[in-house]
C-alpha atoms as a PDB file:
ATOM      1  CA  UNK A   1     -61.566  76.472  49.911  1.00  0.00           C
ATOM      2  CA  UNK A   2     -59.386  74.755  47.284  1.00  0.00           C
ATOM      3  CA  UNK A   3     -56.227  76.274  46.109  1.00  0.00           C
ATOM      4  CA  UNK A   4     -56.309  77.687  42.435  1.00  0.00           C
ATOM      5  CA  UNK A   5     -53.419  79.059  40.791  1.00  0.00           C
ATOM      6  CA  UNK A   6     -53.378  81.055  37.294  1.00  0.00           C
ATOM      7  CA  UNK A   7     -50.635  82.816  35.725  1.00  0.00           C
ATOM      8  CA  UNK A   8     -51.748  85.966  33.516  1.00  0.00           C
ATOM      9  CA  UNK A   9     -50.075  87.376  30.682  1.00  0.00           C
ATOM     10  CA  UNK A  10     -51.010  91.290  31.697  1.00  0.00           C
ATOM     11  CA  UNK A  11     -52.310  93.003  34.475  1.00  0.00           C
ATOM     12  CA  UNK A  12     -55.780  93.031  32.410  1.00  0.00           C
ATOM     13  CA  UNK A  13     -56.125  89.334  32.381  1.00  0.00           C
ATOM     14  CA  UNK A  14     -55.073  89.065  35.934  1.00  0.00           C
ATOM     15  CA  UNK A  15     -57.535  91.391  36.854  1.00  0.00           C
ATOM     16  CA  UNK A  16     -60.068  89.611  35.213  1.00  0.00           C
ATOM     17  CA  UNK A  17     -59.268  86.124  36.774  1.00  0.00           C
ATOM     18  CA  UNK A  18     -59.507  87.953  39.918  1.00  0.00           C
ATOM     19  CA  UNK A  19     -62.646  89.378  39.806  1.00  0.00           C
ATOM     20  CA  UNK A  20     -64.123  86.028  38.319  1.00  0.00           C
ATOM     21  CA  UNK A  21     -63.190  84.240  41.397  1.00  0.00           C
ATOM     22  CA  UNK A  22     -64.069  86.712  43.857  1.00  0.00           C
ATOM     23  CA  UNK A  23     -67.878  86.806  42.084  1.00  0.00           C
ATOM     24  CA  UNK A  24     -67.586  82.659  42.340  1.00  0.00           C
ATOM     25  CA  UNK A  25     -67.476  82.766  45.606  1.00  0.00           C
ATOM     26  CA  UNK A  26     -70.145  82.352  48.038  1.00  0.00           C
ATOM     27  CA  UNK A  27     -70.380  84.771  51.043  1.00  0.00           C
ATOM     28  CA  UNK A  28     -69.257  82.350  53.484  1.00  0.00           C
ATOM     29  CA  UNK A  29     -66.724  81.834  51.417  1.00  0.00           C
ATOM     30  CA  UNK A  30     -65.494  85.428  51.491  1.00  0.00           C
ATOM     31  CA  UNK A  31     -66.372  85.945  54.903  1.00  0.00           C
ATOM     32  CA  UNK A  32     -63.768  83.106  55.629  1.00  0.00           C
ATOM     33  CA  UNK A  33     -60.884  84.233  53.312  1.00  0.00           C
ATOM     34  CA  UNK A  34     -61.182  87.891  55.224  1.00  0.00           C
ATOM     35  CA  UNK A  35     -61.252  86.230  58.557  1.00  0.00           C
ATOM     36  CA  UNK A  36     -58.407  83.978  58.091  1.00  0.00           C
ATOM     37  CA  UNK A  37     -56.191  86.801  56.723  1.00  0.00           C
ATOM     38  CA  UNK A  38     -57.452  89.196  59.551  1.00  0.00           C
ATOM     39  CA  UNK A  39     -56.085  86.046  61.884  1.00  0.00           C
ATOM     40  CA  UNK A  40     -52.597  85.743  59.821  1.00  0.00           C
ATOM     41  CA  UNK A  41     -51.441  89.361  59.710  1.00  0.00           C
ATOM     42  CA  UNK A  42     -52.908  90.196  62.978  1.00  0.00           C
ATOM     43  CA  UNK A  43     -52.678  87.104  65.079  1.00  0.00           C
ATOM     44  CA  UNK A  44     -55.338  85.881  67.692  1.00  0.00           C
ATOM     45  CA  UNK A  45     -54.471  87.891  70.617  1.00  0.00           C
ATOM     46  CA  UNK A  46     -54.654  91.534  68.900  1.00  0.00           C
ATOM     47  CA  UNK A  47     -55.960  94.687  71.067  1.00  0.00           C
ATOM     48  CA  UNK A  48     -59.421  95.886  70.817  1.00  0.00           C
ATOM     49  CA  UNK A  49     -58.897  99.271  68.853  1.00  0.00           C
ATOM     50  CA  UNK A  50     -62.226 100.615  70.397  1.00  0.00           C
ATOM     51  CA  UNK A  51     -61.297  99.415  73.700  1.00  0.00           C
ATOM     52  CA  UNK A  52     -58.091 101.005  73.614  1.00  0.00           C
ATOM     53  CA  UNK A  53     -60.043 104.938  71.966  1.00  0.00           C
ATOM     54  CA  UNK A  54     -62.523 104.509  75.172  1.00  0.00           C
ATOM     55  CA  UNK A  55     -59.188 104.590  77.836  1.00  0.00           C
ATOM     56  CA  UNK A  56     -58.173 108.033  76.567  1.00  0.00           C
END
């Protein structure tokens, strides 16, 4: 995914960039971004929330 960068003059306009770029985007594409930010905040070796719901 190549790396855009836009600096807005309101919120409005921001807003507007964003949802440009999210609507350019494929669904692989998106798919991706989620799973690589899923990866960065949570790691790779995060619990299994359902596996830890069925031990109770």
């Amino acid at each position: 995914m190549e790396r855009v960068a836009n600096k807005a003059r309101s919120h409005a306009e921001a807003e507007a960039w964003d949802r440009r770029q999210r609507l350019a985007m494929s669904v692989l594409e998106r798919t991706s971004a989620a799973a690589e930010l899923r990866r960065r905040v949570f790691g790779n070796d995060h619990p299994d929330v359902r596996a830890w719901h069925r031990k109770k």
